[in-house]
PDB file of N, CA and C in Angstrom:
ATOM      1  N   UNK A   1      88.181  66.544  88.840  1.00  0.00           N
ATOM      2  CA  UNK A   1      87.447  67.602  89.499  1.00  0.00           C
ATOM      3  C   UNK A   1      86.863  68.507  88.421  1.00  0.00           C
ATOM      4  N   UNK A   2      85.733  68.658  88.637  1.00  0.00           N
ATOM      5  CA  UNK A   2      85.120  69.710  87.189  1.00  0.00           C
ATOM      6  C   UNK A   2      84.335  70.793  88.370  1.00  0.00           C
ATOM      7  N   UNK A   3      83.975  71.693  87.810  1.00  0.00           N
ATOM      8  CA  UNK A   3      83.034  72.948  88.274  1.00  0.00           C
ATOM      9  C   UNK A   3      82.741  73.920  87.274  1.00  0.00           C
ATOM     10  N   UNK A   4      81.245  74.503  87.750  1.00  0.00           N
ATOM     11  CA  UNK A   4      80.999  75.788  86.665  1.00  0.00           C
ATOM     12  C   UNK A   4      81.174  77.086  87.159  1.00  0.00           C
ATOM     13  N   UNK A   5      81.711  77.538  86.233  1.00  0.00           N
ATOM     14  CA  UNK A   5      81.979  79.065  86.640  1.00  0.00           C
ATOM     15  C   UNK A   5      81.647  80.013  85.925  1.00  0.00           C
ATOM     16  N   UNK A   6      81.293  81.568  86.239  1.00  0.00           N
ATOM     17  CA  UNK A   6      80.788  82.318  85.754  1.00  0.00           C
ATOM     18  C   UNK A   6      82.188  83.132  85.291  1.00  0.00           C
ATOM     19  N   UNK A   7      81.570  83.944  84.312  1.00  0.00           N
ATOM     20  CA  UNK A   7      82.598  84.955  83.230  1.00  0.00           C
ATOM     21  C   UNK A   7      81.976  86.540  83.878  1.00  0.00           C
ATOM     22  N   UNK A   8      83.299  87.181  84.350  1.00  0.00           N
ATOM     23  CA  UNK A   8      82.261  88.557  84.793  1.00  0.00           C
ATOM     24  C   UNK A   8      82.160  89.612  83.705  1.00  0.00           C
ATOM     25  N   UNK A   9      82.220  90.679  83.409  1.00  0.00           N
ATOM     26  CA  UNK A   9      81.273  91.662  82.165  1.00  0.00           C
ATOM     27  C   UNK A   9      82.603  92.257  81.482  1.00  0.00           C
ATOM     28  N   UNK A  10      83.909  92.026  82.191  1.00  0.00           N
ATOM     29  CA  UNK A  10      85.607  92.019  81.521  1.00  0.00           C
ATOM     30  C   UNK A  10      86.080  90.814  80.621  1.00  0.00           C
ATOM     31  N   UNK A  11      85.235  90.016  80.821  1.00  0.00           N
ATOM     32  CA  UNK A  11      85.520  88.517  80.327  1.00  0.00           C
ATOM     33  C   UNK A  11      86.729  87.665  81.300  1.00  0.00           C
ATOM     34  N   UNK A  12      86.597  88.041  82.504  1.00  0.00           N
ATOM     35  CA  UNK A  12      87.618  87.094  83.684  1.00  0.00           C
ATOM     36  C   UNK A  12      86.858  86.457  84.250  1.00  0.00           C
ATOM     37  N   UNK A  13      87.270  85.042  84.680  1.00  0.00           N
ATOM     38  CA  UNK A  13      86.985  84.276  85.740  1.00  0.00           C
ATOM     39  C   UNK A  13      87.985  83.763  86.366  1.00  0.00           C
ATOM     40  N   UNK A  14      87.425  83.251  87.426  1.00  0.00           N
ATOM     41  CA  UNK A  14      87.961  82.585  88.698  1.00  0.00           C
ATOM     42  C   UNK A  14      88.400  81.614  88.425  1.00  0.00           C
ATOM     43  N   UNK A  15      89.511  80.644  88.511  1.00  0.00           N
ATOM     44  CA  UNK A  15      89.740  79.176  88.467  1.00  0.00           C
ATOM     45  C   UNK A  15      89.120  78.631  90.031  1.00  0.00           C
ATOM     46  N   UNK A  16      88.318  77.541  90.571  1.00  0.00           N
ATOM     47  CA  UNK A  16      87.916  77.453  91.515  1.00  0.00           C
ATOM     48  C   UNK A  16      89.350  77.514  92.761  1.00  0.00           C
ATOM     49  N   UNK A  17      89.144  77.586  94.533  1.00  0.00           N
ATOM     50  CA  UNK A  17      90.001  77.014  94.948  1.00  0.00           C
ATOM     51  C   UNK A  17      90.584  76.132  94.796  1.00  0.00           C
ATOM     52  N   UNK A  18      89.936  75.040  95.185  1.00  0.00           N
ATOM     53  CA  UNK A  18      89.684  73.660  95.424  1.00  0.00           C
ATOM     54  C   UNK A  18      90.840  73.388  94.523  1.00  0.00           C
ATOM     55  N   UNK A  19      90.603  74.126  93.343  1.00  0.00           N
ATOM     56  CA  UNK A  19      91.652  73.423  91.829  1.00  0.00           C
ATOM     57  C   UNK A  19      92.718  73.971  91.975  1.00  0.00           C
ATOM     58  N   UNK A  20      93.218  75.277  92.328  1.00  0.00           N
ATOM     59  CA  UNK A  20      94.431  76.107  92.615  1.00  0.00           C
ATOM     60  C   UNK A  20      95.183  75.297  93.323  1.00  0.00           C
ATOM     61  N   UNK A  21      94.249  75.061  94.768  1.00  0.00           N
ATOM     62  CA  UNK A  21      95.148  74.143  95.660  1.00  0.00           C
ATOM     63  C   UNK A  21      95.978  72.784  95.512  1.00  0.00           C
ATOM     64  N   UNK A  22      94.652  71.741  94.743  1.00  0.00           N
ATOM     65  CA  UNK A  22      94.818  70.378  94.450  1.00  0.00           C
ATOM     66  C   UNK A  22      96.038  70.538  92.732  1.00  0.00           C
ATOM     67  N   UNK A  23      96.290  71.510  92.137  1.00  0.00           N
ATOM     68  CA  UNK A  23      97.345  71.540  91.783  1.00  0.00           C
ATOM     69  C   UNK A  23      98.417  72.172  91.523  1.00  0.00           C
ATOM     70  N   UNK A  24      98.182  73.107  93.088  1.00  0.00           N
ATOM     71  CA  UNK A  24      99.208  73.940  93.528  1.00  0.00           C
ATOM     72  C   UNK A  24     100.103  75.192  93.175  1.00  0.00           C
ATOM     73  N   UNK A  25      98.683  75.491  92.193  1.00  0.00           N
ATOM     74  CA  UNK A  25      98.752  77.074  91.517  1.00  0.00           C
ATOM     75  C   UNK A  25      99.200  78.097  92.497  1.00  0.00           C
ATOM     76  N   UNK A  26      99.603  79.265  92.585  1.00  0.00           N
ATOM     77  CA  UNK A  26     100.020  79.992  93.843  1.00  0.00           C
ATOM     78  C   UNK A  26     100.252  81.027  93.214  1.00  0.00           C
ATOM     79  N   UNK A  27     100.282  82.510  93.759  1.00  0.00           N
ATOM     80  CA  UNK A  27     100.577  83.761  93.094  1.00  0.00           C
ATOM     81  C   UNK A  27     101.575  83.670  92.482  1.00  0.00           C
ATOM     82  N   UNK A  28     101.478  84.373  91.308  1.00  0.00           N
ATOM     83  CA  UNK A  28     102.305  84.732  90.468  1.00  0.00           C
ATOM     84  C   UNK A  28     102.940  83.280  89.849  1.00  0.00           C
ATOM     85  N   UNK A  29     102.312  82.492  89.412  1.00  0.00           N
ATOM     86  CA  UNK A  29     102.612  81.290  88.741  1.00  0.00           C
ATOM     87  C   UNK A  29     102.645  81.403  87.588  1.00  0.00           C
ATOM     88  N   UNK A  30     103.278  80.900  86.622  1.00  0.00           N
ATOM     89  CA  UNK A  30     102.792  80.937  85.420  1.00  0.00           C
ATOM     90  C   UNK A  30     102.029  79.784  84.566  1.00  0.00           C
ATOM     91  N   UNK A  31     101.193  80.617  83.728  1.00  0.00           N
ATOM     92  CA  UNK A  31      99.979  79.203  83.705  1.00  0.00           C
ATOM     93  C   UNK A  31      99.976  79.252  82.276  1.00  0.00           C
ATOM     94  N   UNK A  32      99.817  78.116  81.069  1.00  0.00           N
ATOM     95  CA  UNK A  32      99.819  78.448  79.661  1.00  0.00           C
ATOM     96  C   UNK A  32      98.308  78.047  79.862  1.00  0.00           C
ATOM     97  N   UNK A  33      97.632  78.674  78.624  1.00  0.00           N
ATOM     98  CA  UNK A  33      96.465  79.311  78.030  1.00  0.00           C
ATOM     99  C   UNK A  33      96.322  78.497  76.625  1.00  0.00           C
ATOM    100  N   UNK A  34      95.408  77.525  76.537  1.00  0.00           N
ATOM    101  CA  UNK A  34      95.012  77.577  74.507  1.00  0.00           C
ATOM    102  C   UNK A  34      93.752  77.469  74.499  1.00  0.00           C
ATOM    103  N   UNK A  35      93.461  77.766  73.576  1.00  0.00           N
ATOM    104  CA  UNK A  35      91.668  77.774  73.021  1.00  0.00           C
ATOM    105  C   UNK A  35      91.972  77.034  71.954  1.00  0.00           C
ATOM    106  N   UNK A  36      90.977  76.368  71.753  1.00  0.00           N
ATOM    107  CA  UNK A  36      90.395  75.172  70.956  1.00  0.00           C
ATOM    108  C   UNK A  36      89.129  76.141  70.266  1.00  0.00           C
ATOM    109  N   UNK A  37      88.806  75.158  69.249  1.00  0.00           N
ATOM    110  CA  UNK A  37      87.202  75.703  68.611  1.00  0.00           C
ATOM    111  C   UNK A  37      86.145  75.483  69.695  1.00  0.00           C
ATOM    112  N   UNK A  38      85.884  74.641  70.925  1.00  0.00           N
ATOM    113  CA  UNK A  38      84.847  75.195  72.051  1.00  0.00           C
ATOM    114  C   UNK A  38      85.416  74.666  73.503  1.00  0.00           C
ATOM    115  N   UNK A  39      87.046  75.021  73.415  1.00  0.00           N
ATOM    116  CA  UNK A  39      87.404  74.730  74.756  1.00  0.00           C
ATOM    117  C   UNK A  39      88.750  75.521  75.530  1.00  0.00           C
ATOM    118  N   UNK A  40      88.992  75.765  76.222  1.00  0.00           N
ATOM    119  CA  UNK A  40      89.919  76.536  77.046  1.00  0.00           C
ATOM    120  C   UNK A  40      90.682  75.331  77.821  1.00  0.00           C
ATOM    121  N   UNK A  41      92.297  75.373  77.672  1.00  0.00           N
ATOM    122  CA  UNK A  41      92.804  74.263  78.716  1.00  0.00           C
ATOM    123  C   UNK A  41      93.896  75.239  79.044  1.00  0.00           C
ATOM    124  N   UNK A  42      94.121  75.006  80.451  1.00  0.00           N
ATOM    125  CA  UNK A  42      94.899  75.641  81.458  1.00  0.00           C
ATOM    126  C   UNK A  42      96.038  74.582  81.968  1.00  0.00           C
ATOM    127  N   UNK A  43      97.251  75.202  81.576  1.00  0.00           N
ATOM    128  CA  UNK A  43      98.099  74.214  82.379  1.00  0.00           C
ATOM    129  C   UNK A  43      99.098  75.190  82.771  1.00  0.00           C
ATOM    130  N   UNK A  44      99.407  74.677  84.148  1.00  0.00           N
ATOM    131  CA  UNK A  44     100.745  75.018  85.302  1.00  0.00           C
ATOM    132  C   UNK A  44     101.646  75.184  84.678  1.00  0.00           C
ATOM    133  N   UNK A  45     102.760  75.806  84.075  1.00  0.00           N
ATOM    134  CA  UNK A  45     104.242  75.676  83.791  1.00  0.00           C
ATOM    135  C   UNK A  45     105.040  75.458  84.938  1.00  0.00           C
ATOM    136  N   UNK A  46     105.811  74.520  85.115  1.00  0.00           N
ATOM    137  CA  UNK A  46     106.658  74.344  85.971  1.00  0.00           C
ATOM    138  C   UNK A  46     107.875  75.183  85.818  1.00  0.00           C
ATOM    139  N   UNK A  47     108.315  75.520  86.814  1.00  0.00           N
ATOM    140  CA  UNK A  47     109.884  76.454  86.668  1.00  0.00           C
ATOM    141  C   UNK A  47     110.929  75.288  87.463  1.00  0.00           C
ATOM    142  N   UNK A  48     111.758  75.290  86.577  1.00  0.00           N
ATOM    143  CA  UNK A  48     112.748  74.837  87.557  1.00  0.00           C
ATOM    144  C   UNK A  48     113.573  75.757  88.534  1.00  0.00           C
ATOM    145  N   UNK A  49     114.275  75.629  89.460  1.00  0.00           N
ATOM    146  CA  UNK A  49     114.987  75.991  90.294  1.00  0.00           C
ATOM    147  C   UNK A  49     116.161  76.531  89.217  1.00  0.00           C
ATOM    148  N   UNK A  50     116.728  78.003  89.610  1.00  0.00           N
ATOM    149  CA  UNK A  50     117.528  78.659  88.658  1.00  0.00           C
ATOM    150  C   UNK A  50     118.595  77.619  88.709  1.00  0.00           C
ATOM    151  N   UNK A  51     119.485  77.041  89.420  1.00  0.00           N
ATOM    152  CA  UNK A  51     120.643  76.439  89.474  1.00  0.00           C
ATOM    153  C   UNK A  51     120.420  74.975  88.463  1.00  0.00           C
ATOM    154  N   UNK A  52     119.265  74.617  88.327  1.00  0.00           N
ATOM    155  CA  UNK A  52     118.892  73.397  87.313  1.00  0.00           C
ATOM    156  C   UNK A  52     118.708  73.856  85.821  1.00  0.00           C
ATOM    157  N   UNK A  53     118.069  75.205  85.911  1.00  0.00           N
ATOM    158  CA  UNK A  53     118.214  75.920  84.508  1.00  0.00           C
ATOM    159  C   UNK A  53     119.423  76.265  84.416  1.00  0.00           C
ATOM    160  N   UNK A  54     119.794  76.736  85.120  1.00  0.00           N
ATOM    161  CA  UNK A  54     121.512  77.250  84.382  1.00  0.00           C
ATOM    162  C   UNK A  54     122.405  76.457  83.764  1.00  0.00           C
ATOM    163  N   UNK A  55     122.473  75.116  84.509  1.00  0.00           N
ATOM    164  CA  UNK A  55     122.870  73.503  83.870  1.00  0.00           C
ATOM    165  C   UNK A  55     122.168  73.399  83.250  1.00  0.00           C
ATOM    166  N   UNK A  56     121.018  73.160  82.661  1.00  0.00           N
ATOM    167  CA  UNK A  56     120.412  72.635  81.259  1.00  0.00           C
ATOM    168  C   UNK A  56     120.669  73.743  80.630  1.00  0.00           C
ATOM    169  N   UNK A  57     120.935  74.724  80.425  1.00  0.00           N
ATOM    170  CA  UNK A  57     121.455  75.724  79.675  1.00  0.00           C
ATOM    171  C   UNK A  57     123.332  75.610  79.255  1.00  0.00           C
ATOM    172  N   UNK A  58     123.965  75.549  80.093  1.00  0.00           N
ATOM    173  CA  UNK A  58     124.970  75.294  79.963  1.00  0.00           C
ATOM    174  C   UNK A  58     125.464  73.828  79.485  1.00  0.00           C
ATOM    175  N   UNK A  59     124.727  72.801  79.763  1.00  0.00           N
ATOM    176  CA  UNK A  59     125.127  71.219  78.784  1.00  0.00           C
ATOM    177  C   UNK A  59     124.386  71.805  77.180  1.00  0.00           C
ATOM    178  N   UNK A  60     123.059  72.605  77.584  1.00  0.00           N
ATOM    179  CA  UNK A  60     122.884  72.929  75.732  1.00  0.00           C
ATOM    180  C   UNK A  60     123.903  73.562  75.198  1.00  0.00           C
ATOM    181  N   UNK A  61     124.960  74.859  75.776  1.00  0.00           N
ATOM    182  CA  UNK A  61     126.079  75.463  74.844  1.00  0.00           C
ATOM    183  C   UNK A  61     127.172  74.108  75.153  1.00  0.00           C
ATOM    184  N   UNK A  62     127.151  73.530  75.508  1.00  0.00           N
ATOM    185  CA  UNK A  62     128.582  72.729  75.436  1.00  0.00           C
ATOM    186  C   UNK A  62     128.437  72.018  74.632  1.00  0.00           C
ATOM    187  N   UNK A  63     126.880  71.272  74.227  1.00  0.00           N
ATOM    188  CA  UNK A  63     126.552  70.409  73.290  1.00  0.00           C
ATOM    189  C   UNK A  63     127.072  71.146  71.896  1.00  0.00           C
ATOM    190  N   UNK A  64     126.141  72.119  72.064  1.00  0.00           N
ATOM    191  CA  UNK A  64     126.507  72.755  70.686  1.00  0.00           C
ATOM    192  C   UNK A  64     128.508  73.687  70.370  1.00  0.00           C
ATOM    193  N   UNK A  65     128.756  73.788  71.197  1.00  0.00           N
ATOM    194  CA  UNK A  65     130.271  73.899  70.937  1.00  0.00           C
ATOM    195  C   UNK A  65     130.445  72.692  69.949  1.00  0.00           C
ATOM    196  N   UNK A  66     130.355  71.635  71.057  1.00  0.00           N
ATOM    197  CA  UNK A  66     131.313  70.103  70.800  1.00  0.00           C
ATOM    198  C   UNK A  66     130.730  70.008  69.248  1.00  0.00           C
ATOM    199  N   UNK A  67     129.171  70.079  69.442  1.00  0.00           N
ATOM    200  CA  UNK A  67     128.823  69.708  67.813  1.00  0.00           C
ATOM    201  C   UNK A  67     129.707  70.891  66.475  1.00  0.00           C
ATOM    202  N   UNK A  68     130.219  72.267  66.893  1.00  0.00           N
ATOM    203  CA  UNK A  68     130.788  72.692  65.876  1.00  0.00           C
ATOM    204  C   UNK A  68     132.250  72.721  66.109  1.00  0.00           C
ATOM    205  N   UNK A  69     132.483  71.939  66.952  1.00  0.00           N
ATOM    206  CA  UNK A  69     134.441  71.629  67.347  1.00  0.00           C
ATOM    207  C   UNK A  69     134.648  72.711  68.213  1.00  0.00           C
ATOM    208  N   UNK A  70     134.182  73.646  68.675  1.00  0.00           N
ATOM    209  CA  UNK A  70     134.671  74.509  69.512  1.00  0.00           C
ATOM    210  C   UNK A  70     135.402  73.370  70.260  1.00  0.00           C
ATOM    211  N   UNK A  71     136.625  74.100  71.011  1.00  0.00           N
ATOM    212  CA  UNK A  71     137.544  73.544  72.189  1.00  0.00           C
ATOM    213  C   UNK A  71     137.406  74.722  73.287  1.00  0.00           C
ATOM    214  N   UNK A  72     137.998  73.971  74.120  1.00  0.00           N
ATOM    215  CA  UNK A  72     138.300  75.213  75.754  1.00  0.00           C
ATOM    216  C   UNK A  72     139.287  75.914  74.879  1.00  0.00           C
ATOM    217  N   UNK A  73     140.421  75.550  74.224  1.00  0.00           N
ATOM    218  CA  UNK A  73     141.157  76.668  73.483  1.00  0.00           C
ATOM    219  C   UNK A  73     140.644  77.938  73.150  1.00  0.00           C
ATOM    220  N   UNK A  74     139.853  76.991  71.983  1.00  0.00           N
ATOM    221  CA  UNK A  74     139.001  78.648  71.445  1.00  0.00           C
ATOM    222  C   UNK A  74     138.525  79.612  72.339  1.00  0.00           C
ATOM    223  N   UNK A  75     137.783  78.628  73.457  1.00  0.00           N
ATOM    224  CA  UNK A  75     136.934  79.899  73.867  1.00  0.00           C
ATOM    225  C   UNK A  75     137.835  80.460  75.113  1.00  0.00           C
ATOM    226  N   UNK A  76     138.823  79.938  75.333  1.00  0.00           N
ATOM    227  CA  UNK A  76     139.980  80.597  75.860  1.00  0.00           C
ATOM    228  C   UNK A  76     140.376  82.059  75.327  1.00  0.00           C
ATOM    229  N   UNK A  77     141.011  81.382  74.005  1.00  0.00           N
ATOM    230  CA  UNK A  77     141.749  82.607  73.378  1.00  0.00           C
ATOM    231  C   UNK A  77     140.658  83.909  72.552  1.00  0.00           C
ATOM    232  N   UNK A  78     139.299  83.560  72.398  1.00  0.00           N
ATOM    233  CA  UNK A  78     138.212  83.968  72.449  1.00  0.00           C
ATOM    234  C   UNK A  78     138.137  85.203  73.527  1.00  0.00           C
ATOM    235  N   UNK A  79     138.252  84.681  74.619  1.00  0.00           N
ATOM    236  CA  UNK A  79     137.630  85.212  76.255  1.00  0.00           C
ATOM    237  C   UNK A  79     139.237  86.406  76.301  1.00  0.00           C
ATOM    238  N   UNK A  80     140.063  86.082  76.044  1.00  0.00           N
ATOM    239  CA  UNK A  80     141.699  86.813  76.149  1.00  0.00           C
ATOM    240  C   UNK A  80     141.552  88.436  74.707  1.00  0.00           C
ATOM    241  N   UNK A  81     141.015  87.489  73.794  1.00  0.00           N
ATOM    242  CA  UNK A  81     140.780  88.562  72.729  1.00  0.00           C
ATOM    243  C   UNK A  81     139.686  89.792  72.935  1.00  0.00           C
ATOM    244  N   UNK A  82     138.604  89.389  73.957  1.00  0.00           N
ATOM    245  CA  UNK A  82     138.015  90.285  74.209  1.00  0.00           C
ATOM    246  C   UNK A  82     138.384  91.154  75.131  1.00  0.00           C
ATOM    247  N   UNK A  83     139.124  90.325  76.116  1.00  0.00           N
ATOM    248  CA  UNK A  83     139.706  91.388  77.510  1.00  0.00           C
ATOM    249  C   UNK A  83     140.644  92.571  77.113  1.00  0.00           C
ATOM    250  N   UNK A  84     141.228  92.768  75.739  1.00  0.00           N
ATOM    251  CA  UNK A  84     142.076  93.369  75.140  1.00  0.00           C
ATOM    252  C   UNK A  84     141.051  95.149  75.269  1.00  0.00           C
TER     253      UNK A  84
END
């Protein structure tokens, strides 16, 4: 799908409907931005669902525990040392 669009005297434009819809842009989306030497590309960021980020967040600290030996110990007696 291509279209031309005008730039108004702020330097904003419109992304067409047609394109919002067909790839399901919606308020408050977040969209990444790059410029090239004579081009602009727009892409969707997807969000995951918080409960899917929180797990890929949480296998990344467990990864990295395991990779420096942390144990449930540590961060046991860790978690006890702070409650002090």
């Amino acid at each position: 799908m291509e279209s031309i669009i005008k730039v108004d005297d702020i330097g904003d434009f419109k992304i067409p409907k047609a394109m919002t819809e067909r790839l399901g842009i919606q308020k408050d989306d977040a969209l990444f931005v790059l410029s090239t030497n004579d081009a602009i590309i727009i892409k969707k960021i997807e969000k995951k669902p918080l409960d899917e980020r929180f797990k890929d967040f949480s296998d990344h600290v467990e990864a990295r525990f395991e990779d420096a030996g942390v144990t449930e110990n540590d961060v046991s007696a860790a978690v006890e040392w702070t409650r002090r």
